[in-house]
Protein backbone atom coordinates (compact mmCIF):
# COMPACT_ATOMS: atom_id res chain seq x y z
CA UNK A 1 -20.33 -22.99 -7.16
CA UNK A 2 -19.54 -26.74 -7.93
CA UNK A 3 -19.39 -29.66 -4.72
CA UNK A 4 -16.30 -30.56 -6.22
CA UNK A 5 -13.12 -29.63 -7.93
CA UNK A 6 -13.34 -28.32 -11.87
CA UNK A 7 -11.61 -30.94 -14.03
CA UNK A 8 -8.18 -29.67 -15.11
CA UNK A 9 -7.72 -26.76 -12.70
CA UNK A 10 -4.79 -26.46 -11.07
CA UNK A 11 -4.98 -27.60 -7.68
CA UNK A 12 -8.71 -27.89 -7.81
CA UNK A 13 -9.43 -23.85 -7.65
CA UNK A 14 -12.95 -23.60 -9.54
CA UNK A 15 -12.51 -20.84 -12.27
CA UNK A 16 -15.07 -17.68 -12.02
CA UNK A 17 -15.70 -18.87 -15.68
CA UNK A 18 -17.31 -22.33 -13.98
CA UNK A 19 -20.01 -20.44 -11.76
CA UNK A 20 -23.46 -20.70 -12.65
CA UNK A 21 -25.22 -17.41 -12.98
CA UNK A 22 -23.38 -15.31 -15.77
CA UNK A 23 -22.12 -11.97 -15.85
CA UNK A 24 -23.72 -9.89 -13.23
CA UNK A 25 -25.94 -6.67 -14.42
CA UNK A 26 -23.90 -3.55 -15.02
CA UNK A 27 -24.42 -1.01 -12.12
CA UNK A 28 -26.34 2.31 -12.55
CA UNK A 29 -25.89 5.59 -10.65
CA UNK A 30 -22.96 6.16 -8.06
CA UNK A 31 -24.42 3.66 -5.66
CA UNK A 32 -26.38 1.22 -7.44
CA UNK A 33 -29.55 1.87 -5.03
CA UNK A 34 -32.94 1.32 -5.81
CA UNK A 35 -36.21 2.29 -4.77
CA UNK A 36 -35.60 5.49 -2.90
CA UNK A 37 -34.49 7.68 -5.99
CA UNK A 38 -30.70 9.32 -6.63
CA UNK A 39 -29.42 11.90 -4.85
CA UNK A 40 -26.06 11.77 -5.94
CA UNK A 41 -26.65 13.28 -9.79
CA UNK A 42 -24.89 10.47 -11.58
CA UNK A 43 -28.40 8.57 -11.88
CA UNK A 44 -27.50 8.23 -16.04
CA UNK A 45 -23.96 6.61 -14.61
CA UNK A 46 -23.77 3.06 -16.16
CA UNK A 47 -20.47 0.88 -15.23
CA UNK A 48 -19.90 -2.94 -15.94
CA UNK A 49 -19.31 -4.92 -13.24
CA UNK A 50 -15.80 -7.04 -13.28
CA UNK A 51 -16.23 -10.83 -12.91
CA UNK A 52 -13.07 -11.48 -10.95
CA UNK A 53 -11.61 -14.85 -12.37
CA UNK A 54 -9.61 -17.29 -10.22
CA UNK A 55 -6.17 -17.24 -10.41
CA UNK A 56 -3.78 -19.81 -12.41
CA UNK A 57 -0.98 -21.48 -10.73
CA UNK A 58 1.63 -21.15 -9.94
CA UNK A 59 1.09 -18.11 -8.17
CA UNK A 60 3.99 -15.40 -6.96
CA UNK A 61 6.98 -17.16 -5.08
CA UNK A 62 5.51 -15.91 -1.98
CA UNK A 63 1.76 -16.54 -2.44
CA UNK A 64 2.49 -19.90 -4.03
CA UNK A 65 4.74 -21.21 -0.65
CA UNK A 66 1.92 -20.03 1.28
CA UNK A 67 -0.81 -22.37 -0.78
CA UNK A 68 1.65 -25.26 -1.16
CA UNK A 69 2.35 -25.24 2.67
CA UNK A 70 -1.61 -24.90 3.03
CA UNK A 71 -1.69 -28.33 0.18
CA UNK A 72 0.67 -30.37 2.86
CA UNK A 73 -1.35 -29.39 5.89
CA UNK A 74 -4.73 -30.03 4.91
CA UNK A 75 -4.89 -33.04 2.41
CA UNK A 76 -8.87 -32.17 1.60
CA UNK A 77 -8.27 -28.68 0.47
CA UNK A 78 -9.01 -29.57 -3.29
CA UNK A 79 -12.48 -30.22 -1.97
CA UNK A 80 -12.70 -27.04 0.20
CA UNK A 81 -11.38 -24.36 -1.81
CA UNK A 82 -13.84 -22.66 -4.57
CA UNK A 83 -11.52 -20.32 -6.23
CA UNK A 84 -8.11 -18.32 -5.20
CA UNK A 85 -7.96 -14.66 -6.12
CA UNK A 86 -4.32 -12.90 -6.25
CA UNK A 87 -4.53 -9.45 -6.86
CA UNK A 88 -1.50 -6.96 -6.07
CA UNK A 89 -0.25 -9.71 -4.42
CA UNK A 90 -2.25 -10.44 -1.84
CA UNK A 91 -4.01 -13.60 -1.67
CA UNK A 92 -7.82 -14.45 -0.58
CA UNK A 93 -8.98 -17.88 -0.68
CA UNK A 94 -12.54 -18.61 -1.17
CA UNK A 95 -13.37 -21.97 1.12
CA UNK A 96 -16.56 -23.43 1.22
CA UNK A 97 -18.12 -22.93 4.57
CA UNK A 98 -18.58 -26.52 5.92
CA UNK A 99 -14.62 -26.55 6.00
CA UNK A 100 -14.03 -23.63 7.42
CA UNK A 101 -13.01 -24.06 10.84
CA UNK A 102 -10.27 -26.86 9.69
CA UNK A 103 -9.09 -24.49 7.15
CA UNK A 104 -8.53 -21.66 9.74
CA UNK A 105 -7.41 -24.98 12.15
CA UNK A 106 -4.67 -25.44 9.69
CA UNK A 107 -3.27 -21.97 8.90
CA UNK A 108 -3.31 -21.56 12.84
CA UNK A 109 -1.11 -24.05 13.70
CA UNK A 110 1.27 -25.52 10.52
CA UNK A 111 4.84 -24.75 11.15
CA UNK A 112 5.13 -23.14 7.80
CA UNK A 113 2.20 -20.85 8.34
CA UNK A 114 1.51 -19.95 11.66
CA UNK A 115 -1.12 -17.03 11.17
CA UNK A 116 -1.83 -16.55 15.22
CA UNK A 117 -3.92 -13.98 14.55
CA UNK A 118 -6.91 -13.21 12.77
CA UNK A 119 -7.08 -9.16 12.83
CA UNK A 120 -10.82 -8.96 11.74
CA UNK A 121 -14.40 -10.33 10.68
CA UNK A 122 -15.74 -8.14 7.77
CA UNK A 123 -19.05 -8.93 6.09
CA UNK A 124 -19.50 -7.53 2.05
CA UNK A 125 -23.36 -7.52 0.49
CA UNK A 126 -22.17 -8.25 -3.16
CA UNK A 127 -26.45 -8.08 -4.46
CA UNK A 128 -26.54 -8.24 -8.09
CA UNK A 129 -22.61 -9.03 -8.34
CA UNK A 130 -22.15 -12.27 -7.28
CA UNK A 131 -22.88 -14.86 -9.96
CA UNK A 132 -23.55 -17.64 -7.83
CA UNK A 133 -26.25 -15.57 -5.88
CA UNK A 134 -24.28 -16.37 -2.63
CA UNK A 135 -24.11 -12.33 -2.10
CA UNK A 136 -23.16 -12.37 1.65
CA UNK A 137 -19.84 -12.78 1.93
CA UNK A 138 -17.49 -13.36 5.23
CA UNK A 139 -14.01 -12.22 5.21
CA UNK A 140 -11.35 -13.22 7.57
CA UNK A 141 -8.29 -10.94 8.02
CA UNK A 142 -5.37 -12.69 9.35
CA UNK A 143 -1.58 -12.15 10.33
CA UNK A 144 1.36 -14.45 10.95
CA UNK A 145 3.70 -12.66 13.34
CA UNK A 146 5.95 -15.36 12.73
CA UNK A 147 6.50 -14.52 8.97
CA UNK A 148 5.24 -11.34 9.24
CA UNK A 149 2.58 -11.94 5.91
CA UNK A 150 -1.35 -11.57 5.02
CA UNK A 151 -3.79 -13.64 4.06
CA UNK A 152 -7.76 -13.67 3.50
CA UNK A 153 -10.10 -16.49 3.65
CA UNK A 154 -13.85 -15.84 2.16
CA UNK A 155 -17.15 -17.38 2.50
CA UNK A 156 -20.26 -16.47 1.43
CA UNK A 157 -23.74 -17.69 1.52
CA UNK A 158 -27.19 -17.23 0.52
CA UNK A 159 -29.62 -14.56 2.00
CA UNK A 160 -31.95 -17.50 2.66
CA UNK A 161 -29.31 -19.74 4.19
CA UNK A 162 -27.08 -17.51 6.22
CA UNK A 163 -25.30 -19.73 8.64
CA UNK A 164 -21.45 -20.29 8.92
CA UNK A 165 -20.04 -21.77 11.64
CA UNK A 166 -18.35 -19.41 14.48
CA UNK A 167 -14.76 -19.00 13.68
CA UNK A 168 -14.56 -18.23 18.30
CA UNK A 169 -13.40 -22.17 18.77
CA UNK A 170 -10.57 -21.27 16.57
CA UNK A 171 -9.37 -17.25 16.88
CA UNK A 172 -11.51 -16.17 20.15
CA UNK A 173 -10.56 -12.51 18.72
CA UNK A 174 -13.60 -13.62 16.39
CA UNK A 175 -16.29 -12.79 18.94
CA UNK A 176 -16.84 -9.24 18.68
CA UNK A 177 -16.26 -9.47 14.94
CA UNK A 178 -18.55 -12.25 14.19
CA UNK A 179 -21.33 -10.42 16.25
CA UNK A 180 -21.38 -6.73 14.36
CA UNK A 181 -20.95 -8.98 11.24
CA UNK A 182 -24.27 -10.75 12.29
CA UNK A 183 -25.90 -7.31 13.56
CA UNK A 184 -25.35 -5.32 10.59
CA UNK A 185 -25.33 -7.63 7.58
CA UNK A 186 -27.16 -10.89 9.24
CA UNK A 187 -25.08 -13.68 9.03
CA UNK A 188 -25.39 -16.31 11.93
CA UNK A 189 -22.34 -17.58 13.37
CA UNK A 190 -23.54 -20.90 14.37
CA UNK A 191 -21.57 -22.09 17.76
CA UNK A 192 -20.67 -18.16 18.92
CA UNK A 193 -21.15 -18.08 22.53
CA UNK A 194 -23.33 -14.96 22.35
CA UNK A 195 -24.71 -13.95 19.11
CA UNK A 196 -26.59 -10.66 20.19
CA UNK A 197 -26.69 -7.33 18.47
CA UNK A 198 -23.31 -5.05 19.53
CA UNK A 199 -24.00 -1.75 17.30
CA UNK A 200 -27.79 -1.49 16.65
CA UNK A 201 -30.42 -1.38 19.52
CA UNK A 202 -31.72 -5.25 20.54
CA UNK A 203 -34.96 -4.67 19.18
CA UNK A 204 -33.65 -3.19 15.73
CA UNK A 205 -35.18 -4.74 12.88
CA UNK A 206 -33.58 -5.66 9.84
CA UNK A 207 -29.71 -5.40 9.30
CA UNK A 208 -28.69 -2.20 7.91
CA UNK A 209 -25.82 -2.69 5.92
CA UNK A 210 -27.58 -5.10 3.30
CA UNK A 211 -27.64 -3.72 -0.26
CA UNK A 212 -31.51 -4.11 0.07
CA UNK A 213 -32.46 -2.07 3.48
CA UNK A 214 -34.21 0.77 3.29
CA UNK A 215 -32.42 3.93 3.14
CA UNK A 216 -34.37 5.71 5.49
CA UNK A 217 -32.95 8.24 7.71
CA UNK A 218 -33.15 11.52 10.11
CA UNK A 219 -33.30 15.21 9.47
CA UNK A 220 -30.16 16.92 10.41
CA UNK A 221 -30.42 20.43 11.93
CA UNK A 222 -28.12 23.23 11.26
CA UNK A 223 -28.01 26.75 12.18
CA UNK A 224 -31.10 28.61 10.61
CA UNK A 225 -31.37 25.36 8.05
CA UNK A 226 -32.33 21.55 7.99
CA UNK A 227 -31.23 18.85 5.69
CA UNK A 228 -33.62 15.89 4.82
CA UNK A 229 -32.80 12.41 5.22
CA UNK A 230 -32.02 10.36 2.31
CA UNK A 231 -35.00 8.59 1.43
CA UNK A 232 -36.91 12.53 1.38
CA UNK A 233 -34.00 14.37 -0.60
CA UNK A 234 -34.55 15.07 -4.30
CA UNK A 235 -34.12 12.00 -6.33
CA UNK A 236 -32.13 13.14 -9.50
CA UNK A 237 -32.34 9.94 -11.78
């Protein structure tokens, strides 16, 4: 993405259009996986992959109240904001990670938005989809009891740069989230009191849920039959 705001969009949101990178590569097979053969039987399967444009303003009534009353509370958020994405009416807003924690700061504790609480840390490996190459994403669920709405912040970040800062000073409900976020797709939550592995075993290697990780596997036994793991079945492609 750009440092700054794209000349001429509204409210500084960066189009999809502005990334560098292109379109990404259309998708073949049911999974898209590589290197261990297709079980599935749709290895011929191609499908283009949707570049997901930001949104123009003015957004719905309701979205758009929520982004101006974001606007009054945090006077840099031209600067911090990437893109916006409304889709089916819910909103995600894509912040650039070095203003994070005053973006979530904000949202927390402005009168007109009040989001107390931030439901879930999810991590997405977008490999080969995201045009910037930024393919680990970080996406932050949270709830305003007060209002009783939704909204998503998302950050992403390179493979070889995978630090965000711990979202734990802010929403302590972070903690366990940020940690199987870091376990299974390796992102490091700098400033987390206790980064350490919560689903694998502490002396796992790799993180499993990135697009890249082997497939591997075990056998699994049934009554008078056994089926192979993945990376032994019959590859189809």
């Amino acid at each position: 993405m750009p440092d700054g705001p794209a000349a001429g969009s509204p409210g500084g949101v960066v189009p999809a259009a502005h990334t560098s990178g292109g379109s990404p590569a259309p998708r073949t097979g049911m999974f898209g996986g590589t290197g261990t053969g297709d079980t599935s039987g749709f290895g011929g399967l191609v499908r283009p992959l949707p570049v997901v444009p930001s949104t123009p303003r003015p957004f719905d009534e309701a979205n758009e109240s929520v982004y101006s009353a974001l606007e009054r509370g945090y006077a840099q958020l031209d600067d911090a904001v990437e893109r916006v994405v409304v889709d089916r009416g819910e909103m995600t807003i894509f912040v650039r990670r070095e203003a994070l924690l005053e973006v979530l700061s904000t949202i927390r504790d402005s009168e007109d938005l009040r989001y107390e609480l931030l439901s879930s840390v999810s991590g997405v490996d977008y490999l080969g989809i995201d045009p910037t190459g930024r393919r680990l994403h970080s996406v932050y669920h949270l709830t305003s009891m007060t209002y009783r709405r939704r909204l998503r912040i998302e950050v992403s970040v390179a493979v070889e740069d995978p630090r965000i800062p711990s979202a734990t000073s802010v929403y302590p409900t972070a903690d366990w989230h940020e940690r199987e976020t870091w376990d299974l797709l390796g992102i490091v939550y700098e400033g987390h009191p206790g980064l350490t592995r919560i689903m694998m075993p502490d002396d796992w290697n790799g993180h499993p849920q990135r697009k890249d990780y082997p497939l591997g596997g075990i056998p699994v036994e049934y009554k008078g039959a056994a089926v192979p793991p993945p990376d032994l079945r019959r590859a189809y492609a």
